[in-house]
Protein backbone atom coordinates (compact mmCIF):
# COMPACT_ATOMS: atom_id res chain seq x y z
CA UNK A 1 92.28 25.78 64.20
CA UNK A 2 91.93 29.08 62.57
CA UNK A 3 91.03 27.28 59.66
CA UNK A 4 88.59 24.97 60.87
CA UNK A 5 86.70 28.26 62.38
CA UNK A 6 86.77 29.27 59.35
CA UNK A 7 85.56 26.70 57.59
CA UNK A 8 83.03 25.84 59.92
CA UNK A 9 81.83 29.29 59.94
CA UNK A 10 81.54 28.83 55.72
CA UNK A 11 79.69 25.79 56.12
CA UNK A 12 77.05 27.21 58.53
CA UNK A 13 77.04 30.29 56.54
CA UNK A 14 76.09 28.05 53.21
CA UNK A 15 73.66 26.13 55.29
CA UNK A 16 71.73 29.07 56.15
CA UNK A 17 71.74 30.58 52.90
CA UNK A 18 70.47 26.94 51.31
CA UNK A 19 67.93 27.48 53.71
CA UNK A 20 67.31 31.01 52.97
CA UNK A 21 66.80 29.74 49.14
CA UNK A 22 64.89 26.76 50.04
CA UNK A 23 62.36 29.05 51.97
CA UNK A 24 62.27 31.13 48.97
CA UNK A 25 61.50 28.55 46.29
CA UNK A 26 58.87 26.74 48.82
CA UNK A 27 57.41 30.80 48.95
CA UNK A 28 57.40 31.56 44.73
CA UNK A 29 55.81 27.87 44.45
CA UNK A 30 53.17 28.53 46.84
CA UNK A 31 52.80 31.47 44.58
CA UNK A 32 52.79 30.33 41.47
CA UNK A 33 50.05 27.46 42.48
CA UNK A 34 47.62 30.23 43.99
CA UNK A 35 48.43 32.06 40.46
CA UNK A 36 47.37 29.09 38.85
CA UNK A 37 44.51 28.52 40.77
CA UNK A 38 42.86 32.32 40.37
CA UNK A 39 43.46 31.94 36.82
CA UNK A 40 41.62 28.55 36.05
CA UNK A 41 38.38 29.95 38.55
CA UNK A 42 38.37 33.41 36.35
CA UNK A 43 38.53 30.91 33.13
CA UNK A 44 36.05 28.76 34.30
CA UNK A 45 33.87 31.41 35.25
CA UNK A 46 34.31 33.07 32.21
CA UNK A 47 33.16 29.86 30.43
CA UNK A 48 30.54 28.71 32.55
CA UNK A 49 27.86 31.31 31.12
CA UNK A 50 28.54 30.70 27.39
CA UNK A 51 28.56 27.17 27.95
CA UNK A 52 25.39 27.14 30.03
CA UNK A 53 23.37 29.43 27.33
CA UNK A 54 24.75 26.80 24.62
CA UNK A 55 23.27 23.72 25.99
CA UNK A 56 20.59 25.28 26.44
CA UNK A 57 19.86 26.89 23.33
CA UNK A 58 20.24 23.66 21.58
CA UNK A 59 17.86 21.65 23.64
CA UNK A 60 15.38 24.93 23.08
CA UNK A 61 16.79 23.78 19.15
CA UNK A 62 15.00 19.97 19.45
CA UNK A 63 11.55 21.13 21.40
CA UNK A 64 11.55 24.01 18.20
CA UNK A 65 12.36 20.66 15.73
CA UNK A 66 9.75 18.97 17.07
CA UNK A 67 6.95 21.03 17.15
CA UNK A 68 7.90 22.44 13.96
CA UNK A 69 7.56 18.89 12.45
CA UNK A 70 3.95 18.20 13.97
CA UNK A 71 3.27 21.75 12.48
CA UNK A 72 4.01 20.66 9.11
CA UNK A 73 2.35 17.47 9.71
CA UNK A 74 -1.09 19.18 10.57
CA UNK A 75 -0.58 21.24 7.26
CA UNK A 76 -0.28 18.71 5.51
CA UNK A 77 -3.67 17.03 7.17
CA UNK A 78 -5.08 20.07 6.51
CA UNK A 79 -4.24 20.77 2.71
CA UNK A 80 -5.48 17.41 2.28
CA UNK A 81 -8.58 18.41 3.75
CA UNK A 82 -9.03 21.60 1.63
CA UNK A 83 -8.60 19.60 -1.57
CA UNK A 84 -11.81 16.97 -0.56
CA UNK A 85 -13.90 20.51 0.68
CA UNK A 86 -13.11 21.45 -3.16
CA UNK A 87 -14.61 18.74 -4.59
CA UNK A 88 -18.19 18.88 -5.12
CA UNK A 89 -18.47 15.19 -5.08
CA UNK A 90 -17.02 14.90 -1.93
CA UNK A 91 -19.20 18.02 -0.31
CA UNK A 92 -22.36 15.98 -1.87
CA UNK A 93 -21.41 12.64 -0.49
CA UNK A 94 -20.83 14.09 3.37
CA UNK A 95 -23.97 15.84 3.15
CA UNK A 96 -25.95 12.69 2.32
CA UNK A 97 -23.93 10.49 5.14
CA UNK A 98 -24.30 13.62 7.57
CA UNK A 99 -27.44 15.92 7.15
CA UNK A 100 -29.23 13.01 5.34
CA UNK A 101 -29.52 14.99 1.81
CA UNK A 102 -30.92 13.86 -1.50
CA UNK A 103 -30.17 15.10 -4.98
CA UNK A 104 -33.59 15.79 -6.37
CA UNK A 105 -35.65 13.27 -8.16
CA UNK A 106 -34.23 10.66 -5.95
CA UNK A 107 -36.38 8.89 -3.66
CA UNK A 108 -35.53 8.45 0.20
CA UNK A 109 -36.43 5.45 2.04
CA UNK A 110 -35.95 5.34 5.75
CA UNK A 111 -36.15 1.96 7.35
CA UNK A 112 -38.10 1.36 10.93
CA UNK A 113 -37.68 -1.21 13.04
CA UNK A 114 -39.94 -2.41 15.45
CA UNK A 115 -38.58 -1.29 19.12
CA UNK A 116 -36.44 -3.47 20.39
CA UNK A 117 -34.48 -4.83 17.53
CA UNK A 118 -31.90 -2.23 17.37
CA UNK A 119 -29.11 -3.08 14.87
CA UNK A 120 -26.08 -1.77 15.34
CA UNK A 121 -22.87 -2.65 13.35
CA UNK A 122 -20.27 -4.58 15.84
CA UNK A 123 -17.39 -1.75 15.35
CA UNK A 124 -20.05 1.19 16.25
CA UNK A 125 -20.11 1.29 20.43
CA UNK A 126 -23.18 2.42 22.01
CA UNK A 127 -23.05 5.08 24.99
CA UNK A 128 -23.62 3.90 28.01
CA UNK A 129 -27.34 4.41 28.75
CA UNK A 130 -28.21 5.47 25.15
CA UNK A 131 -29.83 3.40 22.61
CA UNK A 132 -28.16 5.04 19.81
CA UNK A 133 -24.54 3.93 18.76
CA UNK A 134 -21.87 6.75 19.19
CA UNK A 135 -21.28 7.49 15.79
CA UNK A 136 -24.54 9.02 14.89
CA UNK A 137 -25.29 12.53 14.77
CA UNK A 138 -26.98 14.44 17.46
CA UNK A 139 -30.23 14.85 15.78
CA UNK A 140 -30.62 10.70 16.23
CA UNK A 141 -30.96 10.51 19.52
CA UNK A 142 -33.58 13.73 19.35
CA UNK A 143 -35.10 11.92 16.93
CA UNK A 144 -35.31 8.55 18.79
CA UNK A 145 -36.86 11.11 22.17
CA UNK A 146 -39.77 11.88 20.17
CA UNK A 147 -40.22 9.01 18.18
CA UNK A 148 -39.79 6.28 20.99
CA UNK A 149 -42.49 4.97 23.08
CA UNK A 150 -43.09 8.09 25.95
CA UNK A 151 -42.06 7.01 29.60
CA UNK A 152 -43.94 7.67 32.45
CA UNK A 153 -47.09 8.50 30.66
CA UNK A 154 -50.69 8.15 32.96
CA UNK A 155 -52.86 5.57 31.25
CA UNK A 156 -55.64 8.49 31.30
CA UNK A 157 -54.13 10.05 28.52
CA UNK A 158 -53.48 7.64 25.82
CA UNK A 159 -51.33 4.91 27.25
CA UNK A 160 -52.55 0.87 27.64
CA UNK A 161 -55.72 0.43 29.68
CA UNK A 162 -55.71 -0.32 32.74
CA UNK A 163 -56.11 -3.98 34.49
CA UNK A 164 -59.76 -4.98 34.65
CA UNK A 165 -60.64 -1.36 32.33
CA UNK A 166 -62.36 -1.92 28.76
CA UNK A 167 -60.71 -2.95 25.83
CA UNK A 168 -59.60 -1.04 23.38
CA UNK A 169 -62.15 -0.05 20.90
CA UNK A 170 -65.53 -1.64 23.08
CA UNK A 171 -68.16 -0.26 24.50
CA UNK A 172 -67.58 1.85 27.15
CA UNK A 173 -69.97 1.38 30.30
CA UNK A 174 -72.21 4.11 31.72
CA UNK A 175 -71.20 5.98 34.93
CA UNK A 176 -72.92 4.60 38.25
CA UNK A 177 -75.63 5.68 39.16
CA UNK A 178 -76.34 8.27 41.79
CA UNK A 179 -78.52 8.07 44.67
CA UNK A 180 -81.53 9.99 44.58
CA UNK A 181 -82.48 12.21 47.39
CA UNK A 182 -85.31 13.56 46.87
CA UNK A 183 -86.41 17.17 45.58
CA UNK A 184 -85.08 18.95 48.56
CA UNK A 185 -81.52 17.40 48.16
């Protein structure tokens, strides 16, 4: 009986202690997972800034591509366009279509139409309430102000006679008369 006392006492003793151990491991897990856990937040955190400025340096990286290649693109329009502005023939030719130059000795014609039968090519539009097409230069339409028929004129200054008035180029009848009163008035 001594024996099983003792025994019994061993295997209660060795119970508790598997306990005791079992509490510790559970504890130094627990541990080691919080470890863990601090140490992948300070990593990502770390991270998180360099990684940020990286994407977005390299989508700064396109938008720089980009405009760099419409830069060198407009250049290129450009040099173009300084090569023609060289050439005298060129400079001649746009001075003629746009300021209406002649070389001298040649003869300028300028054709006028009646009003009315404005000709315009079908590719040139016309401005709404404007006669002239949109392609011509300003001094066109400044022309076309003073050389049109004037609006609004009174037909006592020089525009078509009036109904019932005399014609153009007749005789033109005397005033009417006025009443006589006598000497005194």
């Amino acid at each position: 009986m001594a024996e099983e006392k003792v025994t019994k006492a061993i295997a209660v003793q060795a119970q508790q202690q598997a306990e005791l151990q079992s509490e510790q491991r559970f504890g130094s897990t627990a541990r080691r997972a919080a470890i863990l856990a601090a140490v992948v937040c300070v990593l990502t955190l770390t991270i998180a800034g360099p990684v940020r400025t990286y994407f977005g340096q390299r989508t700064e990286m396109k938008q720089l591509k980009a405009t760099e290649e419409r830069l060198r693109a407009q250049i290129a329009d450009l040099e173009q366009q300084k090569v023609k502005l060289a050439d005298p023939v060129y400079i001649a030719a746009q001075a003629r279509e746009r300021l209406g130059f002649v070389m001298p000795g040649d003869t300028p014609y300028q054709v006028q139409l009646p009003p009315g039968a404005m000709v315009s090519d079908p590719g040139t539009p016309v401005l709404p309430g404007s006669t002239v097409p949109a392609g011509q230069p300003w001094y066109t339409s400044l022309w076309h102000t003073i050389a049109d028929e004037p609006h609004g004129v009174s037909p006592t200054i020089g525009g078509p006679p009036a109904p019932g008035g005399p014609a153009p180029g007749g005789p033109v009848p005397p005033p009417p008369a006025q009443p006589s009163r006598g000497p005194n008035g």
